[in-house]
N, C-alpha and C. Protein backbone atom coordinates (compact mmCIF):
# COMPACT_ATOMS: atom_id res chain seq x y z
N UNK A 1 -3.26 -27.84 -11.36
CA UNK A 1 -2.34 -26.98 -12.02
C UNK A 1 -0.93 -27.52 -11.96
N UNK A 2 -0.68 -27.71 -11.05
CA UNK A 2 0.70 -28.92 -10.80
C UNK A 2 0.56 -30.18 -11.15
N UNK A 3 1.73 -30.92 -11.41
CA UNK A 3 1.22 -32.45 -12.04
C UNK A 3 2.08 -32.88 -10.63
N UNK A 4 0.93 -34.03 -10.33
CA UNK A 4 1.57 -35.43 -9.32
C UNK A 4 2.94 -35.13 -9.07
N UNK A 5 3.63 -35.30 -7.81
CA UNK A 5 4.79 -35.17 -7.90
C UNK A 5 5.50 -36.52 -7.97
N UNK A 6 6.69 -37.21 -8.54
CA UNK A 6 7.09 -38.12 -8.97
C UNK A 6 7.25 -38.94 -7.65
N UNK A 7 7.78 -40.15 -7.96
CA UNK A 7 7.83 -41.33 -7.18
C UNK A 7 8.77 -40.93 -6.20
N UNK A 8 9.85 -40.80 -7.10
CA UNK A 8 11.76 -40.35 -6.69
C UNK A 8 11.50 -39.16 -5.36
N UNK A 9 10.90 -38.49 -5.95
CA UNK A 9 10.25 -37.50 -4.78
C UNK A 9 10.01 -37.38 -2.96
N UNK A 10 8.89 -38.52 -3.56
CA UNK A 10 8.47 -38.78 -2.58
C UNK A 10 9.36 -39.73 -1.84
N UNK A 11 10.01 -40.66 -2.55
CA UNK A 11 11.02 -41.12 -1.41
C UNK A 11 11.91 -40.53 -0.86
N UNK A 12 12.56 -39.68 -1.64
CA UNK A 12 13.54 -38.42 -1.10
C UNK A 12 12.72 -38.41 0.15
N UNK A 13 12.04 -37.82 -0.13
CA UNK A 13 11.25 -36.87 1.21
C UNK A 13 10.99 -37.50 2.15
N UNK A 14 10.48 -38.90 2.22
CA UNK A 14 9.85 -39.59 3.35
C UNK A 14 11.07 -40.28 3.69
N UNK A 15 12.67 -40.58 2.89
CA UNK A 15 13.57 -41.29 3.71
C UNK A 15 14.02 -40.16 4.59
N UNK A 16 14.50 -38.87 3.82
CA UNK A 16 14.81 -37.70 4.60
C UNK A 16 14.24 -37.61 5.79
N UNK A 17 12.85 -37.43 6.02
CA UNK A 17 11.99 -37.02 6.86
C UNK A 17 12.39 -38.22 7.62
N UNK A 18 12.58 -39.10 7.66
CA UNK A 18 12.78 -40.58 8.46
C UNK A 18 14.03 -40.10 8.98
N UNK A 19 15.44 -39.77 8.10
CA UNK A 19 16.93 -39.73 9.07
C UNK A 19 16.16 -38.49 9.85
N UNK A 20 15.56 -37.27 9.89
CA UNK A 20 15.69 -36.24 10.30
C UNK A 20 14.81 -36.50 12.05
N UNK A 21 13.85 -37.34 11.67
CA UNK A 21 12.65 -37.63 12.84
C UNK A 21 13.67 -38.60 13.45
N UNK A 22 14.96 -39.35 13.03
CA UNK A 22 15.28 -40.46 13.55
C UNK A 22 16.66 -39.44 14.47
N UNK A 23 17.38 -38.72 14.21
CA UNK A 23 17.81 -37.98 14.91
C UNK A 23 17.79 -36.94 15.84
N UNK A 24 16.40 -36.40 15.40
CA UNK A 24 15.82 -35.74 16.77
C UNK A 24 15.19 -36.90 17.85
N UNK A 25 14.87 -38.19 17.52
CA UNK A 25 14.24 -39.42 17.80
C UNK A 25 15.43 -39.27 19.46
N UNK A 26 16.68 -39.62 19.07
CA UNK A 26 18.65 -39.88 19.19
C UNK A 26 18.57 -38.93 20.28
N UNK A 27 18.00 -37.69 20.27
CA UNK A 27 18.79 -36.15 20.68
C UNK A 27 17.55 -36.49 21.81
N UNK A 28 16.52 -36.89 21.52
CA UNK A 28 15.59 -36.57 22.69
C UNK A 28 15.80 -37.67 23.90
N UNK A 29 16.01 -38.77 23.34
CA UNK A 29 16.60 -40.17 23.88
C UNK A 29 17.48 -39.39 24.65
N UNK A 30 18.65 -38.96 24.42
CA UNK A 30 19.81 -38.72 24.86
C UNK A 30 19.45 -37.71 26.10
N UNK A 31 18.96 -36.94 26.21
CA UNK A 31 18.57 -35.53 26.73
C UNK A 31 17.50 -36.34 27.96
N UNK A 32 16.58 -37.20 27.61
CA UNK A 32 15.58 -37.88 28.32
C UNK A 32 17.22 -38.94 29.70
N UNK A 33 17.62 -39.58 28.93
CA UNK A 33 18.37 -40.32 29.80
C UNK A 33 19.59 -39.43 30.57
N UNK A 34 19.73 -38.47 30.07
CA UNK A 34 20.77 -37.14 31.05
C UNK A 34 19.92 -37.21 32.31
N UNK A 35 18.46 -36.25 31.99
CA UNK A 35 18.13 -35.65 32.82
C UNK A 35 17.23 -36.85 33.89
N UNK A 36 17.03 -38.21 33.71
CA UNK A 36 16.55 -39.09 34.47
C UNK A 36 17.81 -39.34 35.11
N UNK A 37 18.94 -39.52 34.81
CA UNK A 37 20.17 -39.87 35.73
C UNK A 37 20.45 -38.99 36.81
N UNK A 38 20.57 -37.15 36.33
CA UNK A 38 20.75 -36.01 36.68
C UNK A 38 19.57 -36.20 37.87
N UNK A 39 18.37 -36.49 37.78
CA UNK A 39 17.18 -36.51 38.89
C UNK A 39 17.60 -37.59 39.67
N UNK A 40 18.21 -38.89 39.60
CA UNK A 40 18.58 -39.82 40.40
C UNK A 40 19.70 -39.77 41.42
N UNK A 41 20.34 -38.63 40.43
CA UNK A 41 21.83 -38.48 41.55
C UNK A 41 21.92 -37.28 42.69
N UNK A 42 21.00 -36.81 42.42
CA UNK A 42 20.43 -35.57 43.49
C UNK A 42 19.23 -35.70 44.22
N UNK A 43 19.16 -36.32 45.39
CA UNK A 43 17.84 -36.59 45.97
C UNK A 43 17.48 -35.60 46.57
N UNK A 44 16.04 -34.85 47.02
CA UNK A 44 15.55 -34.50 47.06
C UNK A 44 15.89 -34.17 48.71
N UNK A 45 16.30 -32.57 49.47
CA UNK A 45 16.36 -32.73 50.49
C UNK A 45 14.93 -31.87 51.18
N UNK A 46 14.27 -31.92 52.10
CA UNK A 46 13.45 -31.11 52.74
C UNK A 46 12.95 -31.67 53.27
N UNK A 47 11.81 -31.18 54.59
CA UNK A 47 11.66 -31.98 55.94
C UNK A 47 9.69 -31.93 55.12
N UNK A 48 9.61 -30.63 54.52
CA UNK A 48 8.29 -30.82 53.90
C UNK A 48 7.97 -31.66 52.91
N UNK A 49 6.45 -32.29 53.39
CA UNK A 49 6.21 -33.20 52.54
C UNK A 49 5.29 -32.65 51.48
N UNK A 50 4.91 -31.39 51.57
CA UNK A 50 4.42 -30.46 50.46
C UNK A 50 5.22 -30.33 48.99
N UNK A 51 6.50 -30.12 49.88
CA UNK A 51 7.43 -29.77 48.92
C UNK A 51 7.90 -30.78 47.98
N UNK A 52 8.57 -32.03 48.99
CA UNK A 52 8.61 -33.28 48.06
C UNK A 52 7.73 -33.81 47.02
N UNK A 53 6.96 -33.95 47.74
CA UNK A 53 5.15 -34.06 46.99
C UNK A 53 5.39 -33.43 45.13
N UNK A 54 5.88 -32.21 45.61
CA UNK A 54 5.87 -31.29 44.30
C UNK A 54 6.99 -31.81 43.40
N UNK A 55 8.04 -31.66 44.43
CA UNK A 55 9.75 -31.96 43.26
C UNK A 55 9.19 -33.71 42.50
N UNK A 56 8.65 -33.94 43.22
CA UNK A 56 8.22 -35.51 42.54
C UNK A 56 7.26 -35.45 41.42
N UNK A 57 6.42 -34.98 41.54
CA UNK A 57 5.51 -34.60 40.33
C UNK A 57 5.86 -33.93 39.67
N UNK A 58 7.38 -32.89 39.59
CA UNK A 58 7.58 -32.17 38.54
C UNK A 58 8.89 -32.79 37.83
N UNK A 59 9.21 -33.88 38.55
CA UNK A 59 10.84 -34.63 37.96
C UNK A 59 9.53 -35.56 37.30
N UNK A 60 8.72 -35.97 37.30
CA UNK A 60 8.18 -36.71 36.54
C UNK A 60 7.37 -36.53 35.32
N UNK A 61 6.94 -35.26 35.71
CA UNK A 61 6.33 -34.62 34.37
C UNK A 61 7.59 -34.67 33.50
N UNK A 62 8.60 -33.58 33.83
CA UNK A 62 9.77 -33.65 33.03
C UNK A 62 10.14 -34.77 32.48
N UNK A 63 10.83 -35.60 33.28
CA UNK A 63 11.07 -37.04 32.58
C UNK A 63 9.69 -37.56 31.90
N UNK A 64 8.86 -37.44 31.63
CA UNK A 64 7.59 -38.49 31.26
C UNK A 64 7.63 -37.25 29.38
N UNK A 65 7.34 -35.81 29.38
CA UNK A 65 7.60 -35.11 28.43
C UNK A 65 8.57 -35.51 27.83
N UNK A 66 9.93 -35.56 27.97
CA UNK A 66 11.02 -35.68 27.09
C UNK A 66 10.65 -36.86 26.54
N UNK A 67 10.14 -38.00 27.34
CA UNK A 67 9.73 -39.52 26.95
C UNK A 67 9.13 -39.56 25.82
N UNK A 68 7.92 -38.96 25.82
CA UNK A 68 6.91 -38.63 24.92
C UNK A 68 7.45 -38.10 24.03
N UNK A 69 8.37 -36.85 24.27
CA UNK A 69 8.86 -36.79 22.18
C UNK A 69 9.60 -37.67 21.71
N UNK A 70 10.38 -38.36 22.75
CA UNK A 70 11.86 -39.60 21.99
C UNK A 70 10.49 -40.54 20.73
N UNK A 71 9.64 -40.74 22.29
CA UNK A 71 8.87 -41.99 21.27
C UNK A 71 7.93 -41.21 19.78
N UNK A 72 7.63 -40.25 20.34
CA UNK A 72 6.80 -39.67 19.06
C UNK A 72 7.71 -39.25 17.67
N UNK A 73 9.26 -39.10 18.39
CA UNK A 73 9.75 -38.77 16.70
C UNK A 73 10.19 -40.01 16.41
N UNK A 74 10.46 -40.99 17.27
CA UNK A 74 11.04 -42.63 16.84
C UNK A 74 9.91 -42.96 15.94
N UNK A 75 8.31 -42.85 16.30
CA UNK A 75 7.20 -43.03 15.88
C UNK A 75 7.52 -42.84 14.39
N UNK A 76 7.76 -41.41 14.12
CA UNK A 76 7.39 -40.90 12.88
C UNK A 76 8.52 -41.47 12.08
N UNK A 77 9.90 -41.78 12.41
CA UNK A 77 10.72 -42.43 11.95
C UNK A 77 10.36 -43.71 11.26
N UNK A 78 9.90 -44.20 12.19
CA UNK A 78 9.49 -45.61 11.76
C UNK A 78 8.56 -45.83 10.84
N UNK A 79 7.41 -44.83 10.90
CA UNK A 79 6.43 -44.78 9.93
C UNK A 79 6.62 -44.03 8.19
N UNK A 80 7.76 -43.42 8.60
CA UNK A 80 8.32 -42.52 7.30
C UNK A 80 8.97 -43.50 6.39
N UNK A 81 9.94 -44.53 7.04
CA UNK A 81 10.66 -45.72 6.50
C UNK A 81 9.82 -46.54 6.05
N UNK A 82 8.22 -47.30 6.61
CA UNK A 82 7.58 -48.14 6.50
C UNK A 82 6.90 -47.52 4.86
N UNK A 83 6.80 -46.37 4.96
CA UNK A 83 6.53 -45.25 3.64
C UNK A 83 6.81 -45.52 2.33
N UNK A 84 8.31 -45.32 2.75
CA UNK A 84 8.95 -45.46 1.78
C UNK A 84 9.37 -46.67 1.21
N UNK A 85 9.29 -47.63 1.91
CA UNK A 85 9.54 -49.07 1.53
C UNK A 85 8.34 -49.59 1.06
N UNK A 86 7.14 -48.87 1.39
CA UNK A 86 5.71 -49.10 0.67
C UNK A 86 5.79 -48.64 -0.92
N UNK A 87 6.55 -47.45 -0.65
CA UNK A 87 6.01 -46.70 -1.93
C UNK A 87 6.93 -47.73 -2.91
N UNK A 88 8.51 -48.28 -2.73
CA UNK A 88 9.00 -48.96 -3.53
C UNK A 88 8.56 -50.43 -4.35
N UNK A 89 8.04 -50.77 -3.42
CA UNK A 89 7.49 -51.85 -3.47
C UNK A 89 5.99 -51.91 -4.45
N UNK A 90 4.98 -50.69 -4.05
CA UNK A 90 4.44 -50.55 -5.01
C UNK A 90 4.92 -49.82 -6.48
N UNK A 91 6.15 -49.29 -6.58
CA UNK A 91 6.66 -48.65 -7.63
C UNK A 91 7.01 -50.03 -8.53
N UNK A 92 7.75 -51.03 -7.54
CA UNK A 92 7.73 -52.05 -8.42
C UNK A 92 6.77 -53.00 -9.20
N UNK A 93 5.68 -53.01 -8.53
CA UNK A 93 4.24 -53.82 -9.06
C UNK A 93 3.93 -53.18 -10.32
């Protein structure tokens, strides 16, 4: 019922989608390297090794999560650009 949506379109969309994934990409980076510094400059005081045990596994989850979105929206960045430079390239053939 809709016709194909045009070429122009789709690059709009997939460069867009590329600055937009590439700046949350920026923000998570940024936020990831705060809070790994923020965990480095405050060591951990307590005589329990229960406790340490824990603050360590949970500064690492944290830092390892934020990790995981920097790279997953850099991901989609990269793949949105590779997109769109596909789609041109076949627009030109």
């Amino acid at each position: 019922m809709n016709p194909e949506p045009e070429n122009s379109n789709t690059l709009l969309r997939s460069f867009s989608g590329a600055a937009i994934a590439g700046v949350l990409a920026t923000g998570a980076y940024l936020l990831t390297r705060s809070i790994a510094t923020t965990f480095a400059a405050k060591p951990i005081f307590s005589d329990n090794a229960t406790a340490i045990n824990i603050s360590i596994a949970v500064r690492t989850l944290v830092v390892g999560i934020c990790s995981l979105a920097t790279f997953v929206f850099a991901l989609a960045a990269i793949g949105l650009i590779a997109f769109g430079i596909q789609s041109v390239l076949q627009k030109n053939s």
